[in-house]
C-alpha atoms as a PDB file:
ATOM      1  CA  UNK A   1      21.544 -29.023  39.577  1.00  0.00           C
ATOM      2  CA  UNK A   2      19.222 -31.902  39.156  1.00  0.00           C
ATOM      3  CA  UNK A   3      16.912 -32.004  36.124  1.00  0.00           C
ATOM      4  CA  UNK A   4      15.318 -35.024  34.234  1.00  0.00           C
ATOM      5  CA  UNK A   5      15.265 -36.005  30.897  1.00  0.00           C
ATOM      6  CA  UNK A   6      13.453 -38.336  28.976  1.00  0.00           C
ATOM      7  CA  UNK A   7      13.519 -40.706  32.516  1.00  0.00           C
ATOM      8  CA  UNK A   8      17.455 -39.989  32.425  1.00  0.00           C
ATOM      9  CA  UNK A   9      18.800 -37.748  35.025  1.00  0.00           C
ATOM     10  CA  UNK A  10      21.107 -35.374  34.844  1.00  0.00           C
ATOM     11  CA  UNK A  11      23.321 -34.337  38.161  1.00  0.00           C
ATOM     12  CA  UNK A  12      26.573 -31.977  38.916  1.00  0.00           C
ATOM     13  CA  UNK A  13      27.572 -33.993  42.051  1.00  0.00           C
ATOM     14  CA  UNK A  14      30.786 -35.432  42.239  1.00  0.00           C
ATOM     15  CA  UNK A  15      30.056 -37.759  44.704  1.00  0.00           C
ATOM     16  CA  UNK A  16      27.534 -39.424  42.520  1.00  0.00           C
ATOM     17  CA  UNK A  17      30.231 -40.110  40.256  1.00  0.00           C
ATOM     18  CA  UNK A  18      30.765 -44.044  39.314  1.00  0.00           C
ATOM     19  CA  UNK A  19      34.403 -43.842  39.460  1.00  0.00           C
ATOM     20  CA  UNK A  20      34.233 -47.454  38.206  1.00  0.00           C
ATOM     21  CA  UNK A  21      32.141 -46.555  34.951  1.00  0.00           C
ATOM     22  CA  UNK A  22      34.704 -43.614  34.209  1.00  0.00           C
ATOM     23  CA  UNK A  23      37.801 -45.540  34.307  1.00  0.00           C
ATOM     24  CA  UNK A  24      36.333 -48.636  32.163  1.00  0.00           C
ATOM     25  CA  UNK A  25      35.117 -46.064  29.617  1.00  0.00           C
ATOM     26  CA  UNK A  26      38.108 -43.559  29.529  1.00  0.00           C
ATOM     27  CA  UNK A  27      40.576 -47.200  29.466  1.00  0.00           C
ATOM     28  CA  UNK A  28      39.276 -48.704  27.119  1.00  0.00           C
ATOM     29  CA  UNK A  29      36.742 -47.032  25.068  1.00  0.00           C
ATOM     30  CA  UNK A  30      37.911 -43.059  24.815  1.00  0.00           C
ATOM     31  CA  UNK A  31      40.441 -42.511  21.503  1.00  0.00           C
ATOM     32  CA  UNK A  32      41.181 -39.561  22.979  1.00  0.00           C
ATOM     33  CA  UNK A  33      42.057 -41.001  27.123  1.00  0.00           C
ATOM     34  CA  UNK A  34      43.473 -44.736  26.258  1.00  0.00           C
ATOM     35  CA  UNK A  35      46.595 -43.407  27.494  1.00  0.00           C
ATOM     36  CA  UNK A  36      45.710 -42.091  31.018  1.00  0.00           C
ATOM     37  CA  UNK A  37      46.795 -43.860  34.091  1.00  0.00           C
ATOM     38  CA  UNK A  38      43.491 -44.415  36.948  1.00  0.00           C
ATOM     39  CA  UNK A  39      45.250 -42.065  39.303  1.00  0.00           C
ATOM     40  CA  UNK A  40      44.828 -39.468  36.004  1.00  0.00           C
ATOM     41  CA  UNK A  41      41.539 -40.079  35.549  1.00  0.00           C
ATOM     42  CA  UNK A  42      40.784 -39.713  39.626  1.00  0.00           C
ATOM     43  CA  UNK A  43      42.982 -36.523  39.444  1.00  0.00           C
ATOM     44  CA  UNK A  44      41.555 -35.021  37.212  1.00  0.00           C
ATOM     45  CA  UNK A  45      38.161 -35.941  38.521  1.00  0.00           C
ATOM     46  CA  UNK A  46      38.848 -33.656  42.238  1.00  0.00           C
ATOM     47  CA  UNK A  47      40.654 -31.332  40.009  1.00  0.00           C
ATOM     48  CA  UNK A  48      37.200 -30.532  37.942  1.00  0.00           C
ATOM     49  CA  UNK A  49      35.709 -27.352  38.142  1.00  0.00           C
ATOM     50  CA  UNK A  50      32.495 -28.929  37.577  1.00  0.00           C
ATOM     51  CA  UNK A  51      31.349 -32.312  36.665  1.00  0.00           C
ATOM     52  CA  UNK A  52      28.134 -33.927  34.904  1.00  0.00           C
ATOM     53  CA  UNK A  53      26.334 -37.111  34.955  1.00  0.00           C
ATOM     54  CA  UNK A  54      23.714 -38.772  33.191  1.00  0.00           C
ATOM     55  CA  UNK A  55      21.570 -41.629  35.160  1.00  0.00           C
ATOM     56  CA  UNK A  56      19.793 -44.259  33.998  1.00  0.00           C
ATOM     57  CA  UNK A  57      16.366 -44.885  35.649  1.00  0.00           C
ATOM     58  CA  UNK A  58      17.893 -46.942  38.308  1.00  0.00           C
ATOM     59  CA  UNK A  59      20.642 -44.028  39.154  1.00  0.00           C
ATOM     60  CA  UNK A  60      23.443 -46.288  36.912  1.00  0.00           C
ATOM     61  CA  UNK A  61      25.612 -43.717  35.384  1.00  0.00           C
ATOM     62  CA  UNK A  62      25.508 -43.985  31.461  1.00  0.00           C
ATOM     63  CA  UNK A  63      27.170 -40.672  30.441  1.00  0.00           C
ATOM     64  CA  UNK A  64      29.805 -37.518  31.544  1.00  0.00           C
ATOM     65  CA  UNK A  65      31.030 -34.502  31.092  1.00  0.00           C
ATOM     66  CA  UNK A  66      33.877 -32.796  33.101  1.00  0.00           C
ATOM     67  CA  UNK A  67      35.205 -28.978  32.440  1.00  0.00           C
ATOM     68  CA  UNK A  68      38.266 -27.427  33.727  1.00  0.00           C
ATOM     69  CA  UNK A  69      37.410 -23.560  34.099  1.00  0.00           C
ATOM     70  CA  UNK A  70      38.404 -20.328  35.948  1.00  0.00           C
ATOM     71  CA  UNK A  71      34.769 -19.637  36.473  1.00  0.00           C
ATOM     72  CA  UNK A  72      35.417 -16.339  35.130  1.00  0.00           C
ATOM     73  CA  UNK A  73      36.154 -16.171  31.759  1.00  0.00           C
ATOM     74  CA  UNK A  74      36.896 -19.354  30.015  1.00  0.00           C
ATOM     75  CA  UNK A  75      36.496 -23.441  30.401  1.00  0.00           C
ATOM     76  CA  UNK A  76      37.391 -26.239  28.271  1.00  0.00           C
ATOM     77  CA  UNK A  77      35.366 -28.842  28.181  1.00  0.00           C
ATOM     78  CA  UNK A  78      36.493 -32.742  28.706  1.00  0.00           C
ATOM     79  CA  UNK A  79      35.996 -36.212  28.594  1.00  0.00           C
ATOM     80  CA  UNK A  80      32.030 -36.100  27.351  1.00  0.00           C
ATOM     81  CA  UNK A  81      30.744 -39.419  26.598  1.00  0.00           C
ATOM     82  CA  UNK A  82      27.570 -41.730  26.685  1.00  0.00           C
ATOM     83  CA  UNK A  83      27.815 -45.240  27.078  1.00  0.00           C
ATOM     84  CA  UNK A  84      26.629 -47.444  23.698  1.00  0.00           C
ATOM     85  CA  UNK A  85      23.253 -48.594  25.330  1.00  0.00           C
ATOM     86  CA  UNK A  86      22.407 -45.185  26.465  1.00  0.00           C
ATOM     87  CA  UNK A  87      22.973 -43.526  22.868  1.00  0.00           C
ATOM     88  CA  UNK A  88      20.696 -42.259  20.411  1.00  0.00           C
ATOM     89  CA  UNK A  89      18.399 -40.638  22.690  1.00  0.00           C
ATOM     90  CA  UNK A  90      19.267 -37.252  22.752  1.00  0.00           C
ATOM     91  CA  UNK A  91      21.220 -37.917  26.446  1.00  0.00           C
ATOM     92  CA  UNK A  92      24.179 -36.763  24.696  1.00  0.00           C
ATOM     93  CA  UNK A  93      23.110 -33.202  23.480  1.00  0.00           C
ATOM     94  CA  UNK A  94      21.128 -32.636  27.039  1.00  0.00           C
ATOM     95  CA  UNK A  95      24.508 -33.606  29.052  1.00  0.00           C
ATOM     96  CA  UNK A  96      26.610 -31.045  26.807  1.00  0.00           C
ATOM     97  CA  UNK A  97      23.616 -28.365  27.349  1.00  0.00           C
ATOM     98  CA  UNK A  98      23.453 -29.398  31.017  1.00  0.00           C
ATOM     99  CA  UNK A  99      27.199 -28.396  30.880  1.00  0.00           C
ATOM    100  CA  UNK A 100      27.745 -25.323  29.028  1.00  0.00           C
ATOM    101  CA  UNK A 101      24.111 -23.872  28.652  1.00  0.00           C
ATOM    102  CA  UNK A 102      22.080 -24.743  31.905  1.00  0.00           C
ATOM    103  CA  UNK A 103      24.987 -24.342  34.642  1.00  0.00           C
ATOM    104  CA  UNK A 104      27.583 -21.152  35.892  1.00  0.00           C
ATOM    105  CA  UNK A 105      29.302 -21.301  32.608  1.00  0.00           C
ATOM    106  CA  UNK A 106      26.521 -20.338  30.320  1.00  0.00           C
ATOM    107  CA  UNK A 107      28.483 -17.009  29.253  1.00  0.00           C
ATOM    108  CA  UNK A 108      32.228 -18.298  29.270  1.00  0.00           C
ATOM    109  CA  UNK A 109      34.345 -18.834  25.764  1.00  0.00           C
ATOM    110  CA  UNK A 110      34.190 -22.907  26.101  1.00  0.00           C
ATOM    111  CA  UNK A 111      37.027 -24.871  24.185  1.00  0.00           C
ATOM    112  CA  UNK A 112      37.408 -28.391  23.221  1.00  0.00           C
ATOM    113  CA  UNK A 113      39.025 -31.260  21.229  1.00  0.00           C
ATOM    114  CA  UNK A 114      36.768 -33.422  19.297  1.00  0.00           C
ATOM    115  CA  UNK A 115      37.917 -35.721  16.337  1.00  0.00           C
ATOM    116  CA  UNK A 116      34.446 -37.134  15.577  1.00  0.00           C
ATOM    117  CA  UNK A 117      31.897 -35.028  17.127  1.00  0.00           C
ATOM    118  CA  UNK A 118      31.896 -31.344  15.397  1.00  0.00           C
ATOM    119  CA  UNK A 119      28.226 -31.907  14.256  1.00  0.00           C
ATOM    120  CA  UNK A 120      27.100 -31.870  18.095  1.00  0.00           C
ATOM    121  CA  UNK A 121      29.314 -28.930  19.121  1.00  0.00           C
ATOM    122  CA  UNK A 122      28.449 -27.089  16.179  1.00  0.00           C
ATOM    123  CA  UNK A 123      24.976 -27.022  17.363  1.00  0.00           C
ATOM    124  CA  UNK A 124      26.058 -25.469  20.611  1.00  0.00           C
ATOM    125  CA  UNK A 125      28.050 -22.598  18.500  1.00  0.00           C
ATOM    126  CA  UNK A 126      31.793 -24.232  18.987  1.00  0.00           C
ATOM    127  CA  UNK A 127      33.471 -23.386  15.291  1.00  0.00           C
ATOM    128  CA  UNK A 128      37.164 -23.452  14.125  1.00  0.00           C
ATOM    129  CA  UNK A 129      39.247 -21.066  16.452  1.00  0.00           C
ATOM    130  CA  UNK A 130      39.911 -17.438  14.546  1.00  0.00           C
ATOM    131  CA  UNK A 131      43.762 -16.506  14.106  1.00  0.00           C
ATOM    132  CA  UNK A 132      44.117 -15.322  17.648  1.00  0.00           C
ATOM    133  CA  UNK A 133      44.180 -18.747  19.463  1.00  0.00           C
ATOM    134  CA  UNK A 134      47.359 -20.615  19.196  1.00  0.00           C
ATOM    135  CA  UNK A 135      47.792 -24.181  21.026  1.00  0.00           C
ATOM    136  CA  UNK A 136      50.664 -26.176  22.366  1.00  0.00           C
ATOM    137  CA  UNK A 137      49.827 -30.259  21.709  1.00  0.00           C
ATOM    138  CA  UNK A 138      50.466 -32.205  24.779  1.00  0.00           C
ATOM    139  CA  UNK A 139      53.385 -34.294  24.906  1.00  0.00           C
ATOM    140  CA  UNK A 140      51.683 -37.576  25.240  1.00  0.00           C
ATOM    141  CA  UNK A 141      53.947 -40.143  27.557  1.00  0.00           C
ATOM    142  CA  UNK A 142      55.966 -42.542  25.305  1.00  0.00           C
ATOM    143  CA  UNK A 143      57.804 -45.855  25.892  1.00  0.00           C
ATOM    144  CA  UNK A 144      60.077 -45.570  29.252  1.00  0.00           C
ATOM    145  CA  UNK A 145      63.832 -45.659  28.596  1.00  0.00           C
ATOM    146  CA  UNK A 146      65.991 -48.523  29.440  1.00  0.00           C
END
């Protein structure tokens, strides 16, 4: 899938992934990925069941997605973010519709964690989970012993 938008382009192939851009950003700009080692980050990255960027006019990456799915019935998506130059453009909503809406998953159930972005999901139909989803929280790694 290749598709242009607003002379951004939008691509699901991993290889074009700057590796570089996604660790600075998920290091040191992501509340929610601070934590994560670079071997995480690239794990998760080959792990993906599908990947999106966004690309600036000359092919820099300024945004991502990444979803972990079965492909059958549900995905969760991960790690969406647009750099601060890129932003206010709309790049973010086409990136999460390029996800979930223009790709295989169009009919899964998607999940997520968002602390400050429930206005954008909304839009997409994400909503407070009914009273048949129950979740573990991840035990985030603490200070080592000793």
């Amino acid at each position: 899938m290749r598709q242009v938008i607003d002379g951004h382009e939008l691509d699901d192939d991993p290889a074009r992934v700057d590796r570089d851009v996604l660790w600075t950003f998920l290091s040191t700009e992501a509340y929610w990925a601070r934590w994560r080692e670079r071997r995480d980050v690239e794990a998760q990255l080959a792990a993906a069941w599908r990947v999106v960027g966004a690309y600036d006019g000359d092919g820099a990456m300024v945004g991502f997605a990444r979803a972990v799915s079965d492909g059958i019935t549900i995905a969760y998506l991960a790690d969406v973010f647009i750099l601060p130059a890129a932003r206010g453009t709309g790049l973010g909503v086409a990136l999460v519709t390029a996800m979930i809406d223009d790709g295989p998953g169009a009919d899964l159930r998607w999940m997520l964690h968002t602390r400050d972005a429930h206005g954008l999901y909304e839009r997409f139909g994400f909503q407070a989970p009914d009273d048949t989803y129950l979740e573990r929280p991840m035990r985030l790694p603490g200070p080592s012993a000793g």
